[in-house]
PDB file of N, CA and C in Angstrom:
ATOM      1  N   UNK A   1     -14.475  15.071  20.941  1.00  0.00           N
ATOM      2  CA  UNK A   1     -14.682  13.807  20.249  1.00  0.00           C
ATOM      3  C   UNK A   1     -14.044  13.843  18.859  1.00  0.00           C
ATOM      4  N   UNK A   2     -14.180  15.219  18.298  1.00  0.00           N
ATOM      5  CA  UNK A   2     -13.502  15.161  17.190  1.00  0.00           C
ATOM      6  C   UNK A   2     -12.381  14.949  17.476  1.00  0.00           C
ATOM      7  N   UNK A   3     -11.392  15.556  18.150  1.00  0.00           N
ATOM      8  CA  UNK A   3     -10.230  15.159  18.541  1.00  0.00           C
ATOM      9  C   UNK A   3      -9.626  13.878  18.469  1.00  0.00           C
ATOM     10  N   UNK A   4     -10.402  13.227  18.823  1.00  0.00           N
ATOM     11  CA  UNK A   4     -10.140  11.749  19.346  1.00  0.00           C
ATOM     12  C   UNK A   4      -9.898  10.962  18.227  1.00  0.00           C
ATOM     13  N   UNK A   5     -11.180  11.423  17.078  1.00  0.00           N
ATOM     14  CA  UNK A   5     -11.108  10.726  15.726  1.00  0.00           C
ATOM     15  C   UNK A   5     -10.259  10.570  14.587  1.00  0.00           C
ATOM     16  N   UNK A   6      -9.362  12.360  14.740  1.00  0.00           N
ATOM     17  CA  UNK A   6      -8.637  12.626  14.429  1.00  0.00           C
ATOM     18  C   UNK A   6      -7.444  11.501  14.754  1.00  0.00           C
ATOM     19  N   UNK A   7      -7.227  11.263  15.599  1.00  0.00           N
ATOM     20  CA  UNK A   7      -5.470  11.447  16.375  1.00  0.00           C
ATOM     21  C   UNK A   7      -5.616   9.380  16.125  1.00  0.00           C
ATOM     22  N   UNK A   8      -6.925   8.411  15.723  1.00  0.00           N
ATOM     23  CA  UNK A   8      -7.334   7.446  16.060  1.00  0.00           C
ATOM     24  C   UNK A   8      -6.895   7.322  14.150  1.00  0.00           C
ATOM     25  N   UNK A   9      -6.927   8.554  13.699  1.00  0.00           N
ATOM     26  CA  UNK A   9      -6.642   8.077  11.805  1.00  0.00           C
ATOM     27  C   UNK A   9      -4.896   8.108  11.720  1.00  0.00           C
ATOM     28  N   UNK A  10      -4.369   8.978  13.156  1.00  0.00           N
ATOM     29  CA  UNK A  10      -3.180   8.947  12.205  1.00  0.00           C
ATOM     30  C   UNK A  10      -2.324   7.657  12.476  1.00  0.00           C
ATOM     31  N   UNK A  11      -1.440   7.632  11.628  1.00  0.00           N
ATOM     32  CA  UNK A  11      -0.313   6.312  11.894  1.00  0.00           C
ATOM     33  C   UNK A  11       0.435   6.522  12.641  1.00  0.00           C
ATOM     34  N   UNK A  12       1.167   5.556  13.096  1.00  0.00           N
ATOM     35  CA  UNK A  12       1.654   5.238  14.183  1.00  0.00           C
ATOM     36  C   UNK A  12       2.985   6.419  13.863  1.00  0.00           C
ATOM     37  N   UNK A  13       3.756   7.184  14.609  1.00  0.00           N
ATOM     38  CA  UNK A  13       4.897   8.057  14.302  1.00  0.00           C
ATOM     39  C   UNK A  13       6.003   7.255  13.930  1.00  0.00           C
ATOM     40  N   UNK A  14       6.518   8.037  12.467  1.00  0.00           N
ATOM     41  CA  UNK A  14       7.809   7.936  12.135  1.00  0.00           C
ATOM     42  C   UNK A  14       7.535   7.109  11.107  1.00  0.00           C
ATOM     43  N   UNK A  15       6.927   6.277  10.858  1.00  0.00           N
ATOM     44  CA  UNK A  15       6.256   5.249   9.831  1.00  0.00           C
ATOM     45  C   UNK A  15       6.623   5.322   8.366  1.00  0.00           C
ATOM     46  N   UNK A  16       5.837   7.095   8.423  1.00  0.00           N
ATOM     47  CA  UNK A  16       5.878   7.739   7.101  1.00  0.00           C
ATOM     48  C   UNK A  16       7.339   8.366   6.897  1.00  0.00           C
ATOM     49  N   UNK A  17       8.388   7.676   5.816  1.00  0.00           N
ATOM     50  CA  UNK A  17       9.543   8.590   5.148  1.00  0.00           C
ATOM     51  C   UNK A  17       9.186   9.652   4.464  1.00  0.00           C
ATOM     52  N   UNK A  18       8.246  10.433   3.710  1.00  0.00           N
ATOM     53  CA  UNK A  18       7.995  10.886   2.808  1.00  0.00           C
ATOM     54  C   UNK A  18       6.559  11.471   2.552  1.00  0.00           C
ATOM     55  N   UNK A  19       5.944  12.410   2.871  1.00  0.00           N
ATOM     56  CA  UNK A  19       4.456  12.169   2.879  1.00  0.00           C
ATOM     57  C   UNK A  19       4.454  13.257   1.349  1.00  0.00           C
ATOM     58  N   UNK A  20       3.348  13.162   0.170  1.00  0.00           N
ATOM     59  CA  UNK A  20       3.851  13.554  -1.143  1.00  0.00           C
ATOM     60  C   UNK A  20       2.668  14.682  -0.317  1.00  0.00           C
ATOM     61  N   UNK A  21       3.348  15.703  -1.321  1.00  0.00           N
ATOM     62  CA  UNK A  21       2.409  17.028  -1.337  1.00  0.00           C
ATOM     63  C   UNK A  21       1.526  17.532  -2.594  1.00  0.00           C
ATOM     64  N   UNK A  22       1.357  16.530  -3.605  1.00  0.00           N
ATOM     65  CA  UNK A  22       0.727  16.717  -4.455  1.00  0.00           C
ATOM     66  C   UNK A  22      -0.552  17.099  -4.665  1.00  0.00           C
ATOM     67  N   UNK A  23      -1.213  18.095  -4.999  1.00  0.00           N
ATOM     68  CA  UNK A  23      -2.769  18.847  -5.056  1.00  0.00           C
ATOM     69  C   UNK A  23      -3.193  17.731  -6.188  1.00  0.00           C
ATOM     70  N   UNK A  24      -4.109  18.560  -5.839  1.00  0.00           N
ATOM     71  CA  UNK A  24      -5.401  17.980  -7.059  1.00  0.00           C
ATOM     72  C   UNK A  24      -5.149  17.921  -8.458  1.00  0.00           C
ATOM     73  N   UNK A  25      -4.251  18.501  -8.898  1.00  0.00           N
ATOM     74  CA  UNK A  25      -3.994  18.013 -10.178  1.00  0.00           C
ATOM     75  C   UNK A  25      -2.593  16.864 -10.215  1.00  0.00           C
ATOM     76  N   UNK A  26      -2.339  16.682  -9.313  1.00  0.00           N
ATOM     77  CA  UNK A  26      -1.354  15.086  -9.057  1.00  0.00           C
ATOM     78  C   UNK A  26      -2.376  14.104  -9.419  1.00  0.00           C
ATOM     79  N   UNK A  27      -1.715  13.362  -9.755  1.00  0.00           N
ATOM     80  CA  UNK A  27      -1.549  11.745  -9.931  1.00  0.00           C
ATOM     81  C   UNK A  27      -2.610  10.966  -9.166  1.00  0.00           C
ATOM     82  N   UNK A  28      -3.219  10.189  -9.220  1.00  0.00           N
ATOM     83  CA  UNK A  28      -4.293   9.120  -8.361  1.00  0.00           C
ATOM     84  C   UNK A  28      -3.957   7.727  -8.587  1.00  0.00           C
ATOM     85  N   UNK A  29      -3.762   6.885  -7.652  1.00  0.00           N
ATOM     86  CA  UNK A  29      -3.715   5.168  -7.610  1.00  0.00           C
ATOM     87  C   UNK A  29      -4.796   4.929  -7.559  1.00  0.00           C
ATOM     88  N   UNK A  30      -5.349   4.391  -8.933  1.00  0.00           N
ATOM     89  CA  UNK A  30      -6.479   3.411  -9.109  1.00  0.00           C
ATOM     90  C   UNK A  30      -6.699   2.303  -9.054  1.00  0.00           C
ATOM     91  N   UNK A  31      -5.639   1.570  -8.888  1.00  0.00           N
ATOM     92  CA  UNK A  31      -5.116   0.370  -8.983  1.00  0.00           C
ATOM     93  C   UNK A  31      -4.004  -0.476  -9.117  1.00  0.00           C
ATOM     94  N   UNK A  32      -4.169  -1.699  -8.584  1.00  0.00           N
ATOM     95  CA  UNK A  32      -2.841  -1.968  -7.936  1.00  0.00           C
ATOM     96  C   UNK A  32      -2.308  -3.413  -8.907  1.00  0.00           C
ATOM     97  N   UNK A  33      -0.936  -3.764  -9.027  1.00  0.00           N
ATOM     98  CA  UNK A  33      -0.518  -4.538 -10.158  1.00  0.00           C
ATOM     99  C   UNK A  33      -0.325  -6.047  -8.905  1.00  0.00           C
ATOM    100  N   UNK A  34      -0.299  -6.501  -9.144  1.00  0.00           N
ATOM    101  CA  UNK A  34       0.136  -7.996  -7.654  1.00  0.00           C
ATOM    102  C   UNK A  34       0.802  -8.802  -8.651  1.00  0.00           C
ATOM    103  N   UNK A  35       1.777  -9.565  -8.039  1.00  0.00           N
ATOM    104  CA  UNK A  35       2.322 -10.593  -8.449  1.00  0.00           C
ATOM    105  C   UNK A  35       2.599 -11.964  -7.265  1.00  0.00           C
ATOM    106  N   UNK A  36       2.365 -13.253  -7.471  1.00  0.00           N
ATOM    107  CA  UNK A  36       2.381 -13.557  -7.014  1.00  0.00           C
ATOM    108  C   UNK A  36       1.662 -13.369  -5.253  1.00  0.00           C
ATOM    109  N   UNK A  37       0.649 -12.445  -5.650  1.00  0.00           N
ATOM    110  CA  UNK A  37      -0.134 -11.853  -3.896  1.00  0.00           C
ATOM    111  C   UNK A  37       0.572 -10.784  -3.434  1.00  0.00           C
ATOM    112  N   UNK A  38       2.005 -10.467  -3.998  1.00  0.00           N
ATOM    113  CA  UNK A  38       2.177  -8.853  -3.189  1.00  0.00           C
ATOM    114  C   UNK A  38       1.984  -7.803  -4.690  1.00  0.00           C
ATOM    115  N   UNK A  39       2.541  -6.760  -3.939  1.00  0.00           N
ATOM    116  CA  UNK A  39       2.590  -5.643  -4.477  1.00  0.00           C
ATOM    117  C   UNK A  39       3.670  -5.207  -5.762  1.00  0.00           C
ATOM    118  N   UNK A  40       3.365  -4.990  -7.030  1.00  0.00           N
ATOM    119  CA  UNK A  40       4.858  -5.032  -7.270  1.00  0.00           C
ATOM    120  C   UNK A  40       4.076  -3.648  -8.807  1.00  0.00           C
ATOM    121  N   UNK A  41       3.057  -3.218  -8.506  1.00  0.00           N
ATOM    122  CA  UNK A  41       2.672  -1.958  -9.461  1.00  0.00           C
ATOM    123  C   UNK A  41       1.375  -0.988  -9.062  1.00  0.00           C
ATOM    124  N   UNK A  42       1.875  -0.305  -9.846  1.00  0.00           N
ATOM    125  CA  UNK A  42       0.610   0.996  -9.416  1.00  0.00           C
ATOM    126  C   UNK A  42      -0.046   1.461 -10.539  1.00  0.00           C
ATOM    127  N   UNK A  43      -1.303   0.948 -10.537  1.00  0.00           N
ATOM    128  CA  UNK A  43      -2.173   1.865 -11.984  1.00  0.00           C
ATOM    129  C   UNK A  43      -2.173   3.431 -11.566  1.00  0.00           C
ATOM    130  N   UNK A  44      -2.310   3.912 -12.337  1.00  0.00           N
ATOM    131  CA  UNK A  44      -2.220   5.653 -12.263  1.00  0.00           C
ATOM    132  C   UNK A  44      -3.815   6.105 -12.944  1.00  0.00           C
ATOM    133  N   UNK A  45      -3.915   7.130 -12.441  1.00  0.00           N
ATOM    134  CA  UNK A  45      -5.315   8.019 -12.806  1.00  0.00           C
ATOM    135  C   UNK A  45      -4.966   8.769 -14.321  1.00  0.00           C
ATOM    136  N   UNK A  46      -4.105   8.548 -15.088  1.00  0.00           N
ATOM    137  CA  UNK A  46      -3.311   8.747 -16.073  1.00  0.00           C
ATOM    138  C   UNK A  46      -3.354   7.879 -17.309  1.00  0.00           C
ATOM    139  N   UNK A  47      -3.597   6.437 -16.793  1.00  0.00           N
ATOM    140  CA  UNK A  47      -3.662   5.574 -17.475  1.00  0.00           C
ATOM    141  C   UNK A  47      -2.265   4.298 -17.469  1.00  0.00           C
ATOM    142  N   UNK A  48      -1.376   4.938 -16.804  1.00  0.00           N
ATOM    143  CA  UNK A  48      -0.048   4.279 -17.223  1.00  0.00           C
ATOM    144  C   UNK A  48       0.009   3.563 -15.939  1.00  0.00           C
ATOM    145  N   UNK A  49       0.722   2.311 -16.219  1.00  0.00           N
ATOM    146  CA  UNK A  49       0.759   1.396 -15.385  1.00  0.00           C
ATOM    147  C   UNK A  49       2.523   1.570 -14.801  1.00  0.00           C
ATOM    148  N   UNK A  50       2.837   1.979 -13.529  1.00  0.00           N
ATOM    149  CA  UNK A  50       4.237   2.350 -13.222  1.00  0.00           C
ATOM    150  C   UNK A  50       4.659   0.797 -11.996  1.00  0.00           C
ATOM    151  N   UNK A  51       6.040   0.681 -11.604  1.00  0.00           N
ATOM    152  CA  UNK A  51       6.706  -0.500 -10.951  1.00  0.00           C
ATOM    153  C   UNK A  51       6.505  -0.399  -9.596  1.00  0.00           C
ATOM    154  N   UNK A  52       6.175  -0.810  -8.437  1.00  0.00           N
ATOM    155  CA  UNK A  52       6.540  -0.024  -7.170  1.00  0.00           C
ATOM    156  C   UNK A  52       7.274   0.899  -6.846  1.00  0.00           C
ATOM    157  N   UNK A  53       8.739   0.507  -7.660  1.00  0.00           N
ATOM    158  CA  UNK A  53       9.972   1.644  -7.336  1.00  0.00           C
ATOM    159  C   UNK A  53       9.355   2.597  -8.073  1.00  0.00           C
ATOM    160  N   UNK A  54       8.581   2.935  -9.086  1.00  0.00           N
ATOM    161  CA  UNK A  54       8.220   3.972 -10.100  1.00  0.00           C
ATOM    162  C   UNK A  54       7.353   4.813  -9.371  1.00  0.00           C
ATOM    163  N   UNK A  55       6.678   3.676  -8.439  1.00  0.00           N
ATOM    164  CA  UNK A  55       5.595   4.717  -7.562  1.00  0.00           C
ATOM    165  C   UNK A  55       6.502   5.354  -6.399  1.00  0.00           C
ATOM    166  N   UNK A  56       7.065   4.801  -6.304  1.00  0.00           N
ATOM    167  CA  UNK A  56       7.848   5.568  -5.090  1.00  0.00           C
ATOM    168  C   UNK A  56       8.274   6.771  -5.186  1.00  0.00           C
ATOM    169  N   UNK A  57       9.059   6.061  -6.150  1.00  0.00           N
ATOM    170  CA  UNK A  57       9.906   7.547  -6.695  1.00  0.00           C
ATOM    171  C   UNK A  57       8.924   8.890  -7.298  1.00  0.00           C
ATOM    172  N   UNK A  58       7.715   8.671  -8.130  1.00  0.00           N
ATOM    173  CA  UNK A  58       6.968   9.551  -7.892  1.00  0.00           C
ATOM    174  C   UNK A  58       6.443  10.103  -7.175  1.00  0.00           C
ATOM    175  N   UNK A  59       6.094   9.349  -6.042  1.00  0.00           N
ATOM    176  CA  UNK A  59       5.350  10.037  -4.478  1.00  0.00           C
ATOM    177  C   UNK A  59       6.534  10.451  -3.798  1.00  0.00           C
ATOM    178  N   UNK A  60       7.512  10.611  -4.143  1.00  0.00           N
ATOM    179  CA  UNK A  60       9.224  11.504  -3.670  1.00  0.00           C
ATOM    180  C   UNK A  60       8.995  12.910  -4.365  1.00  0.00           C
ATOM    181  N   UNK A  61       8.852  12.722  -5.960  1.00  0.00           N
ATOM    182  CA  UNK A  61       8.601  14.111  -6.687  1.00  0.00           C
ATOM    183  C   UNK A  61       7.283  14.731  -6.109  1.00  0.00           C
ATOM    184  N   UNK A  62       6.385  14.120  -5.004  1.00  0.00           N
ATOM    185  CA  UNK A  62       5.061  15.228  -5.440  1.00  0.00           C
ATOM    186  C   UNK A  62       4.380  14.851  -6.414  1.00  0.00           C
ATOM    187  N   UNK A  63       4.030  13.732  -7.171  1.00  0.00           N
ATOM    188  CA  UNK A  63       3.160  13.708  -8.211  1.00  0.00           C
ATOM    189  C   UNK A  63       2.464  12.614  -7.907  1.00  0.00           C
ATOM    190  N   UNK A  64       2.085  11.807  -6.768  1.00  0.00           N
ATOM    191  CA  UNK A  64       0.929  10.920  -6.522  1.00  0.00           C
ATOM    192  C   UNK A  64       0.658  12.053  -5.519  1.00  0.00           C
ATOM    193  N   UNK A  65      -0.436  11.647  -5.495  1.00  0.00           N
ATOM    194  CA  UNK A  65      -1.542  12.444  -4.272  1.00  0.00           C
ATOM    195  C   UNK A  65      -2.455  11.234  -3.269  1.00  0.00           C
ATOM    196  N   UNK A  66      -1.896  12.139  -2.146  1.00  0.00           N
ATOM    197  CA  UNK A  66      -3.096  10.698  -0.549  1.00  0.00           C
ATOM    198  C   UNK A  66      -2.033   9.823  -0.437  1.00  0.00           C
ATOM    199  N   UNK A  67      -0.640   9.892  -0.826  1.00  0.00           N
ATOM    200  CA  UNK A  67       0.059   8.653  -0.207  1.00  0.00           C
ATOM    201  C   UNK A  67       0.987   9.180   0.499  1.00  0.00           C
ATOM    202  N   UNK A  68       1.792   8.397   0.944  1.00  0.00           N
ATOM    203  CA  UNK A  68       3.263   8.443   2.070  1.00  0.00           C
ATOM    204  C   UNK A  68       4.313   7.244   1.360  1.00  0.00           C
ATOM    205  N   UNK A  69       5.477   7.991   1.285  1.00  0.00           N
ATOM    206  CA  UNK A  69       6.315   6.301   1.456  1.00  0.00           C
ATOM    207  C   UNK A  69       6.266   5.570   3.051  1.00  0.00           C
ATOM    208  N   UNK A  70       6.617   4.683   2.806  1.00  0.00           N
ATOM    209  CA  UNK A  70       6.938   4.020   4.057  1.00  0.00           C
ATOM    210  C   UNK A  70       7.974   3.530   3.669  1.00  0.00           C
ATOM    211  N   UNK A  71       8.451   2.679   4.952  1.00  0.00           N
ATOM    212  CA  UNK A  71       9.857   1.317   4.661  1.00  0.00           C
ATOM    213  C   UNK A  71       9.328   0.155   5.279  1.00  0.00           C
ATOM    214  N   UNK A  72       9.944  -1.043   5.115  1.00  0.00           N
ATOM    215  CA  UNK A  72       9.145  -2.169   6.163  1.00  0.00           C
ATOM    216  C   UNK A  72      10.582  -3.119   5.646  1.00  0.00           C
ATOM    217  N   UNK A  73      11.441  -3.039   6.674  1.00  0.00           N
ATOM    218  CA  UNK A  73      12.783  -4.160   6.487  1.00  0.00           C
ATOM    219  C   UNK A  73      13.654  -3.887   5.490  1.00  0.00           C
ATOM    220  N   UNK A  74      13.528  -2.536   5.353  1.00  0.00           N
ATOM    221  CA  UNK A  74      14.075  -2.029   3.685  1.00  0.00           C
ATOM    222  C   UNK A  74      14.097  -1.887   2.823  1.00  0.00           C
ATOM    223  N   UNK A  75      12.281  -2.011   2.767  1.00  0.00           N
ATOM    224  CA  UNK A  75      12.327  -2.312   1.227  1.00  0.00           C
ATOM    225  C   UNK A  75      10.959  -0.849   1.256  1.00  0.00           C
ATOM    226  N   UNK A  76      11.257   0.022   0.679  1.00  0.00           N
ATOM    227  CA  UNK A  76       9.992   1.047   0.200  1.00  0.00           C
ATOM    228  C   UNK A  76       8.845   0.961  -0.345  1.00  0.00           C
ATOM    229  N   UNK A  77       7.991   1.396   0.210  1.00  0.00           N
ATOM    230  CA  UNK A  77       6.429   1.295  -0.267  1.00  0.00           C
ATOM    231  C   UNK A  77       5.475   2.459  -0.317  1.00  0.00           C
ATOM    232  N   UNK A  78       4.259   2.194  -0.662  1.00  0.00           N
ATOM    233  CA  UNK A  78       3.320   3.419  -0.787  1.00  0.00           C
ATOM    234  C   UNK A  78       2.102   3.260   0.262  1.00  0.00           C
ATOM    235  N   UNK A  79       2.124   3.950   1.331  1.00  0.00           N
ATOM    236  CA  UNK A  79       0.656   3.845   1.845  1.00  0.00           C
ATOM    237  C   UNK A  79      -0.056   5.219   1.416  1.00  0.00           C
ATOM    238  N   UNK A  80      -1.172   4.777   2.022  1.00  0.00           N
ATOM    239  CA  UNK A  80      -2.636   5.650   1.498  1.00  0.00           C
ATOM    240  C   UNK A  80      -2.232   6.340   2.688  1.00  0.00           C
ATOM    241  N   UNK A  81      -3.033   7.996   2.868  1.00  0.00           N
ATOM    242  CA  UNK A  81      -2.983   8.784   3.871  1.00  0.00           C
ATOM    243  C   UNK A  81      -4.353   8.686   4.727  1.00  0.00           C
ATOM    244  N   UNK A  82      -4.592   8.719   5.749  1.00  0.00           N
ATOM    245  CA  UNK A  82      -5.845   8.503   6.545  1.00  0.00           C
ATOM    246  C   UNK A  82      -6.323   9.418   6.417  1.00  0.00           C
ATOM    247  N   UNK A  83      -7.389   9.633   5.725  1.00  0.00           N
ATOM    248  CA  UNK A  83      -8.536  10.349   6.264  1.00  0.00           C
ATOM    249  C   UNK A  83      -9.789  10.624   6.078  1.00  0.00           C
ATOM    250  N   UNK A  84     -10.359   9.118   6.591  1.00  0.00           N
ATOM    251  CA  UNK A  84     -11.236   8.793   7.289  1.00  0.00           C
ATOM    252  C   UNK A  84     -12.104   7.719   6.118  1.00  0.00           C
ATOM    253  N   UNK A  85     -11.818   7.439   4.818  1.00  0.00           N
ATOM    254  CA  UNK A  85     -12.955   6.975   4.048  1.00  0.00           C
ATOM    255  C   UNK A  85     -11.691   5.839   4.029  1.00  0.00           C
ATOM    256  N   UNK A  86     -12.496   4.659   3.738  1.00  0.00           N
ATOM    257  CA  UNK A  86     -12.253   3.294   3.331  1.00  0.00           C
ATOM    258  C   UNK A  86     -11.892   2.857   1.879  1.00  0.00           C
ATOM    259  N   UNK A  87     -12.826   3.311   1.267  1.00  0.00           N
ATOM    260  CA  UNK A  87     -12.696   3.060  -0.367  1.00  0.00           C
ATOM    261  C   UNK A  87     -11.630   3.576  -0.785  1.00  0.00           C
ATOM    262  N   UNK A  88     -10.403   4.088  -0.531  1.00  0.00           N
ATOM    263  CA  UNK A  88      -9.653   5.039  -1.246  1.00  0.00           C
ATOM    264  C   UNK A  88      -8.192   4.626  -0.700  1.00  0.00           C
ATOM    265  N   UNK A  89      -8.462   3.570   0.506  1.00  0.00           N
ATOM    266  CA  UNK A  89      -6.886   2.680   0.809  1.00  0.00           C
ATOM    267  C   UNK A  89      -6.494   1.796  -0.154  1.00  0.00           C
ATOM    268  N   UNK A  90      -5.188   1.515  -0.438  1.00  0.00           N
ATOM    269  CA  UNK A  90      -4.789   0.773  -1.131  1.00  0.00           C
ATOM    270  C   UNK A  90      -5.431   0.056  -1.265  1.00  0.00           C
ATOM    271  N   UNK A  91      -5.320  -0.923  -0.304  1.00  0.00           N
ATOM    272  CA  UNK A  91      -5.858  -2.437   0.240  1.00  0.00           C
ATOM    273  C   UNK A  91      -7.264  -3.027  -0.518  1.00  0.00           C
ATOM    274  N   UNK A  92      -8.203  -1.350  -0.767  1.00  0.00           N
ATOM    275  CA  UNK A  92      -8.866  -1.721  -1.073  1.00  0.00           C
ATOM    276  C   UNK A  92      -9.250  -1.672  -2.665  1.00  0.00           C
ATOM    277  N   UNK A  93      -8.258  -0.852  -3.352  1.00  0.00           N
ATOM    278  CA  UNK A  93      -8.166  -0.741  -4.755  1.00  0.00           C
ATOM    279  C   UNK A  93      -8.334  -1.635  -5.472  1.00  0.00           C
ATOM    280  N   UNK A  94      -8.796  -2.185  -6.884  1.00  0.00           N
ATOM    281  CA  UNK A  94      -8.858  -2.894  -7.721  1.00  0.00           C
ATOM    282  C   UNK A  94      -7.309  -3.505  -7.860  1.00  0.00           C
ATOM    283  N   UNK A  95      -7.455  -4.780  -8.122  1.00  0.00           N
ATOM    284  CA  UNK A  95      -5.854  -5.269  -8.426  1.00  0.00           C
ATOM    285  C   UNK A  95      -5.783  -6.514  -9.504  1.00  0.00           C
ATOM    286  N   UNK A  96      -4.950  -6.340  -9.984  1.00  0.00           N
ATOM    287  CA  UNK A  96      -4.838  -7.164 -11.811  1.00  0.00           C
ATOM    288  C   UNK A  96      -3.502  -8.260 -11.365  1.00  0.00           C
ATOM    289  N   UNK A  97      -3.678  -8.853 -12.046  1.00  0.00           N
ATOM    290  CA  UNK A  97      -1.936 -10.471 -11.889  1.00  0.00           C
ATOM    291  C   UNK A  97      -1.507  -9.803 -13.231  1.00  0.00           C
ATOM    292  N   UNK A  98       0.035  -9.676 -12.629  1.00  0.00           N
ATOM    293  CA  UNK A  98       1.778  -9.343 -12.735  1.00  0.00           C
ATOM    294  C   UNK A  98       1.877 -10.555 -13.712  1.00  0.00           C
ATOM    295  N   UNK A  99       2.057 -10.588 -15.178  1.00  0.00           N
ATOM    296  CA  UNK A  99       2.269 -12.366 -15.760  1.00  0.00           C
ATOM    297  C   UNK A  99       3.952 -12.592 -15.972  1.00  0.00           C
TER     298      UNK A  99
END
């Protein structure tokens, strides 16, 4: 059964370009910047507020932690890594308006 639960968190294959390897002293997304309803920033556990591309490119170096890039039509993004808690997906992060 564990098995099952496992293999039911991961994403679909190939999804992930990039999965960051950052430990515990990496970086944390606390929150998310929106503009206009999408995505276009990443609060940091740091304090500093970085661009999407900024997050990207950091979760490339290893310095966000729990994410993956993805792609979706070409354009790069950050997902959360599954495993298993809710509170800690993007989706569900605090999010501020882009002015």
């Amino acid at each position: 059964m564990n098995e099952q639960n496992n293999q039911t968190m991961m994403p679909p294959s190939g999804i992930n370009q990039h999965q960051s390897t950052a430990g515990e002293d990496g970086l944390s997304i606390i929150g998310l910047v929106k503009k206009s309803g999408k995505i276009s920033g990443y609060q940091l556990s740091d304090g500093n507020t970085v661009t999407k591309e900024q997050g990207v490119e950091l979760a490339r170096q290893n310095k966000i932690r729990g994410v993956a890039v993805a792609t979706n039509q070409g354009t790069e993004y950050l997902r959360a890594l599954p495993d298993g808690a809710e509170n800690n997906n993007l989706s569900n992060l605090p999010s501020s308006a882009q002015q």
